[in-house]
C-alpha atoms as a PDB file:
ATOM      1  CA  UNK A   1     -66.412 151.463  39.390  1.00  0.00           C
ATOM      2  CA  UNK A   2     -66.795 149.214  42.038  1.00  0.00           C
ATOM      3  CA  UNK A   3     -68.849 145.965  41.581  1.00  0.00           C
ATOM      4  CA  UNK A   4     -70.495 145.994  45.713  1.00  0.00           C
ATOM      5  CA  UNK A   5     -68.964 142.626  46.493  1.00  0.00           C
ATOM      6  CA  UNK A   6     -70.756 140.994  43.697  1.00  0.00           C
ATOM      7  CA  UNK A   7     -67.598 139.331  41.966  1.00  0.00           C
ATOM      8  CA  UNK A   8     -66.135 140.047  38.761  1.00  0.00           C
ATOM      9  CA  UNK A   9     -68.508 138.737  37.164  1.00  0.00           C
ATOM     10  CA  UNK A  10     -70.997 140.842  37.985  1.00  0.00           C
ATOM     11  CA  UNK A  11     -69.014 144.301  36.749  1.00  0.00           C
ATOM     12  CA  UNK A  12     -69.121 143.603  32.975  1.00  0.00           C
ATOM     13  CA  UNK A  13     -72.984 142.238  33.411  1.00  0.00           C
ATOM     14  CA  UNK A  14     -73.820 145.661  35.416  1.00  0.00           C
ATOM     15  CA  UNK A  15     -71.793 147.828  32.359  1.00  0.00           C
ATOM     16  CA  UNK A  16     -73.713 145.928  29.760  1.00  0.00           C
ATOM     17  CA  UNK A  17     -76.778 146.177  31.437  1.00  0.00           C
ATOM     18  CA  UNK A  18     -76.293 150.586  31.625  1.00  0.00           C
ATOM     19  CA  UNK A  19     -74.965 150.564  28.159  1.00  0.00           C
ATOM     20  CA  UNK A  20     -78.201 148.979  26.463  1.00  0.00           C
ATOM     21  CA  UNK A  21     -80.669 150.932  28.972  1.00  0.00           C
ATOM     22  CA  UNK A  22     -78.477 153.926  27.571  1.00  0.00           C
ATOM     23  CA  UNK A  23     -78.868 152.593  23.748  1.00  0.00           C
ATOM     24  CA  UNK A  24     -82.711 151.362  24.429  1.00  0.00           C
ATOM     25  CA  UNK A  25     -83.791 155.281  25.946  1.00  0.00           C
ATOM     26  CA  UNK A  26     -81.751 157.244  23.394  1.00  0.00           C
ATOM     27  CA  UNK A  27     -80.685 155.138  20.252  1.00  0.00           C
ATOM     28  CA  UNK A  28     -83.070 152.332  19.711  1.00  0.00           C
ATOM     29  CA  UNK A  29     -82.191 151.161  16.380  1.00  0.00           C
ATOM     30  CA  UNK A  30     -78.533 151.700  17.408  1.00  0.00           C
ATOM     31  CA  UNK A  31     -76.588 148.321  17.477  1.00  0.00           C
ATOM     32  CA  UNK A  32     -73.988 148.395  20.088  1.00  0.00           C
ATOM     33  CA  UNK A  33     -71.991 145.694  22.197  1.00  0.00           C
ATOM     34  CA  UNK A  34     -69.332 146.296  24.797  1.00  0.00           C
ATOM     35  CA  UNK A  35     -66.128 144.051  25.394  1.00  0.00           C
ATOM     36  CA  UNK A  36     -63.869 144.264  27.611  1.00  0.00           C
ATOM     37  CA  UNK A  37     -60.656 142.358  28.943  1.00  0.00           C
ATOM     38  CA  UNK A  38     -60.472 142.097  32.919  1.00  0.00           C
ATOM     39  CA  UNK A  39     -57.418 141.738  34.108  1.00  0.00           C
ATOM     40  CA  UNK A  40     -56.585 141.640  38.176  1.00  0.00           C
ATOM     41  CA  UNK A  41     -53.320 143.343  39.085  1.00  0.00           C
ATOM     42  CA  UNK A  42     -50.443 140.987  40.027  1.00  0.00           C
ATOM     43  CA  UNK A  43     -47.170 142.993  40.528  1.00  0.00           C
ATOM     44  CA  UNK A  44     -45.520 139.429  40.181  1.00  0.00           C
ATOM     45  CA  UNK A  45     -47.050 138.456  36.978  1.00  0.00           C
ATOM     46  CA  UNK A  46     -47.348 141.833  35.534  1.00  0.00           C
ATOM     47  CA  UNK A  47     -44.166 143.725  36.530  1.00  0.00           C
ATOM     48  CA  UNK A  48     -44.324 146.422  33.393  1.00  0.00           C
ATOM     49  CA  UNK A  49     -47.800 148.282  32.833  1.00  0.00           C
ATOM     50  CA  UNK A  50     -47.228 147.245  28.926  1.00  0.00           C
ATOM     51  CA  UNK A  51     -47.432 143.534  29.838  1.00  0.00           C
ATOM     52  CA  UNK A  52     -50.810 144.125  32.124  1.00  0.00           C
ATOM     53  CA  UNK A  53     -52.250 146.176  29.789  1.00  0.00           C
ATOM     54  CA  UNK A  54     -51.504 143.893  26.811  1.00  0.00           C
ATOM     55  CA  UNK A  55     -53.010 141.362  28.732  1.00  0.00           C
ATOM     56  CA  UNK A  56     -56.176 143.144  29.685  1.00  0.00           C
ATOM     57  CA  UNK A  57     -56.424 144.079  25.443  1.00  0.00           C
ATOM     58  CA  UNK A  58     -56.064 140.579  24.636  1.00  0.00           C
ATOM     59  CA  UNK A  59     -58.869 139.402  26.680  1.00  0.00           C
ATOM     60  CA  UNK A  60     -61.116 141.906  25.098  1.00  0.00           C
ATOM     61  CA  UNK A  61     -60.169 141.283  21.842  1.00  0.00           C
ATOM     62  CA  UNK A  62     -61.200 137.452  22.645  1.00  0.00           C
ATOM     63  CA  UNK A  63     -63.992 138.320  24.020  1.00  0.00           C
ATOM     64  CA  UNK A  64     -65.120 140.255  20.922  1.00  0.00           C
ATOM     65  CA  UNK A  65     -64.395 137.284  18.447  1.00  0.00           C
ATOM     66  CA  UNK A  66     -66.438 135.455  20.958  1.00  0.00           C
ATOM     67  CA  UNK A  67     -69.305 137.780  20.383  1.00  0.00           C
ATOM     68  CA  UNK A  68     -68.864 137.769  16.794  1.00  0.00           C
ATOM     69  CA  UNK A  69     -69.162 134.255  16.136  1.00  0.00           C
ATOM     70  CA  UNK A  70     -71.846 134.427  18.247  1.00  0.00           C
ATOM     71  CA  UNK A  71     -73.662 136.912  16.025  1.00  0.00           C
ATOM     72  CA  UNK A  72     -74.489 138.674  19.854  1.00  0.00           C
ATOM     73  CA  UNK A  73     -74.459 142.188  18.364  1.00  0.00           C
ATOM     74  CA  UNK A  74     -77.050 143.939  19.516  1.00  0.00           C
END
């Protein structure tokens, strides 16, 4: 999925935003949040997939907690 020059930023906002227009037309009184680790690929830093993807898992994972403690389930 490409993010039309918007940033990074802008991906996870614009996959949030299509997963709770998803939940809010089909599953209202579904509760549902989305994390996700982002990870950009540098064959210098990350020179086994294993590494990048560990990486990329750990972010989401922190990004869940984050959410969590937050109490931003929706």
């Amino acid at each position: 999925m490409r993010s039309k020059g918007l940033g990074e930023r802008a991906l996870p906002a614009r996959i949030e935003e299509g997963v709770q227009a998803f939940r809010l037309k089909k599953f209202k009184n579904l509760r549902l949040s989305v994390s996700m680790g982002l990870v950009h690929v540098d064959p210098q830093k990350y020179q086994q997939l294993d590494d990048f993807l560990a990486h990329a898992d750990f972010l989401m994972y922190q990004q869940k907690r984050s959410k969590e403690k937050q109490g931003n389930h929706q």
